[in-house]
Protein backbone atom coordinates (compact mmCIF):
# COMPACT_ATOMS: atom_id res chain seq x y z
CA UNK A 1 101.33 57.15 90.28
CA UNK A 2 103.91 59.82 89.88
CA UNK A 3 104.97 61.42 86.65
CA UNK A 4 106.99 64.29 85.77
CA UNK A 5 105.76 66.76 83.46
CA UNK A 6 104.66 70.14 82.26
CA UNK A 7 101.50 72.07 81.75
CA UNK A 8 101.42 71.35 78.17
CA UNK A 9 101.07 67.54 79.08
CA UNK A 10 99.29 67.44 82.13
CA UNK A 11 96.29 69.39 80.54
CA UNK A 12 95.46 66.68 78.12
CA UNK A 13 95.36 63.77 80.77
CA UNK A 14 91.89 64.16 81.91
CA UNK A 15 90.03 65.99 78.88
CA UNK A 16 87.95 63.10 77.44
CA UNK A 17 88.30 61.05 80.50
CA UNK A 18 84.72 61.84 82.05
CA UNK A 19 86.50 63.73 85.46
CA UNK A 20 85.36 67.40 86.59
CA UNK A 21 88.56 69.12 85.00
CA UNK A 22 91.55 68.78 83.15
CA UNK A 23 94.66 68.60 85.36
CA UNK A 24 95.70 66.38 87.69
CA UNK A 25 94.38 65.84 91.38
CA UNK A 26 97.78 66.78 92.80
CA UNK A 27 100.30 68.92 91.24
CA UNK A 28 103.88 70.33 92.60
CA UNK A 29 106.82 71.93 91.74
CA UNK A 30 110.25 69.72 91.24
CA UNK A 31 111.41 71.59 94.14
CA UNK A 32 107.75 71.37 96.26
CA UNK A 33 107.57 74.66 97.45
CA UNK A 34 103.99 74.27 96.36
CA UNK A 35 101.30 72.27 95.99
CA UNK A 36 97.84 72.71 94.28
CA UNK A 37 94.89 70.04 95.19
CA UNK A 38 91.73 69.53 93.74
CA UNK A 39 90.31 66.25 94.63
CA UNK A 40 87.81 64.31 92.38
CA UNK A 41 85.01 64.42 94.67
CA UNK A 42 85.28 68.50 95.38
CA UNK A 43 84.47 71.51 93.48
CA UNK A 44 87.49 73.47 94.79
CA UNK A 45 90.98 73.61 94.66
CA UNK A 46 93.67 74.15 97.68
CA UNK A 47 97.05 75.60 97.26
CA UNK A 48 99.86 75.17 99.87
CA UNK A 49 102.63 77.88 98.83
CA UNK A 50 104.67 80.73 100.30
CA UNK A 51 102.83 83.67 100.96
CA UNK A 52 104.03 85.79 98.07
CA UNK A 53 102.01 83.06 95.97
CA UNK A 54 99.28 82.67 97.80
CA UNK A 55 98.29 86.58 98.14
CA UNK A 56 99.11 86.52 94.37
CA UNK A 57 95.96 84.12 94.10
CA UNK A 58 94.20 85.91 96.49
CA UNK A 59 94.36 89.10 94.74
CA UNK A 60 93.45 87.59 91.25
CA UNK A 61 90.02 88.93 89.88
CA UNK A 62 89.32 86.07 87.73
CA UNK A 63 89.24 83.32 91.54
CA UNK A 64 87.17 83.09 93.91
CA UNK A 65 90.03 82.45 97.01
CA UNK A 66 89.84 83.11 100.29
CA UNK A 67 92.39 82.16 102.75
CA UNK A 68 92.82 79.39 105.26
CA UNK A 69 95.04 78.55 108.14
CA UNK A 70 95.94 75.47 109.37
CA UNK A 71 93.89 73.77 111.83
CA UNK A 72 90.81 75.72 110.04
CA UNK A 73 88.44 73.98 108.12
CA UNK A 74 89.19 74.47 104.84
CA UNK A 75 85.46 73.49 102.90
CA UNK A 76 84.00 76.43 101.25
CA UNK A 77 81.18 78.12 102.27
CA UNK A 78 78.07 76.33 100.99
CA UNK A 79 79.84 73.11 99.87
CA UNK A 80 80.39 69.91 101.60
CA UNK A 81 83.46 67.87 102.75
CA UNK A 82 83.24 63.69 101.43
């Protein structure tokens, strides 16, 4: 299912729903110059996006990110791929 909306209404979709968090498993821009992933099953998130964006995250003191190119396994350290 696709739908179209904004932060406001994609953070109540999962609140009360028993899943790990509150957004959405996929979400992208109108214009999909970036995407943010977290699946059900994992306890992290991946972000696709320019790399203004990404070393924006990167630099952020409140996230634990670390970088990843492609072709490079992308499971944290200490977690495990399903």
């Amino acid at each position: 299912m696709l739908v179209q909306a904004g932060p406001q209404q994609a953070a109540t979709w999962r609140n009360d729903r028993g899943m790990h968090g509150v957004l959405p498993e996929l979400i992208f821009r109108a214009d999909h110059s970036w995407l943010v992933s977290t699946l059900r099953d994992d306890g992290w998130s991946c972000l696709g996006a320019p790399a203004g964006l990404v070393d924006s995250f990167l630099r952020h003191p409140n996230l634990q990110a670390r970088p990843v190119t492609l072709g490079q396994e992308a499971t944290p350290p200490g977690q495990q791929a399903f």
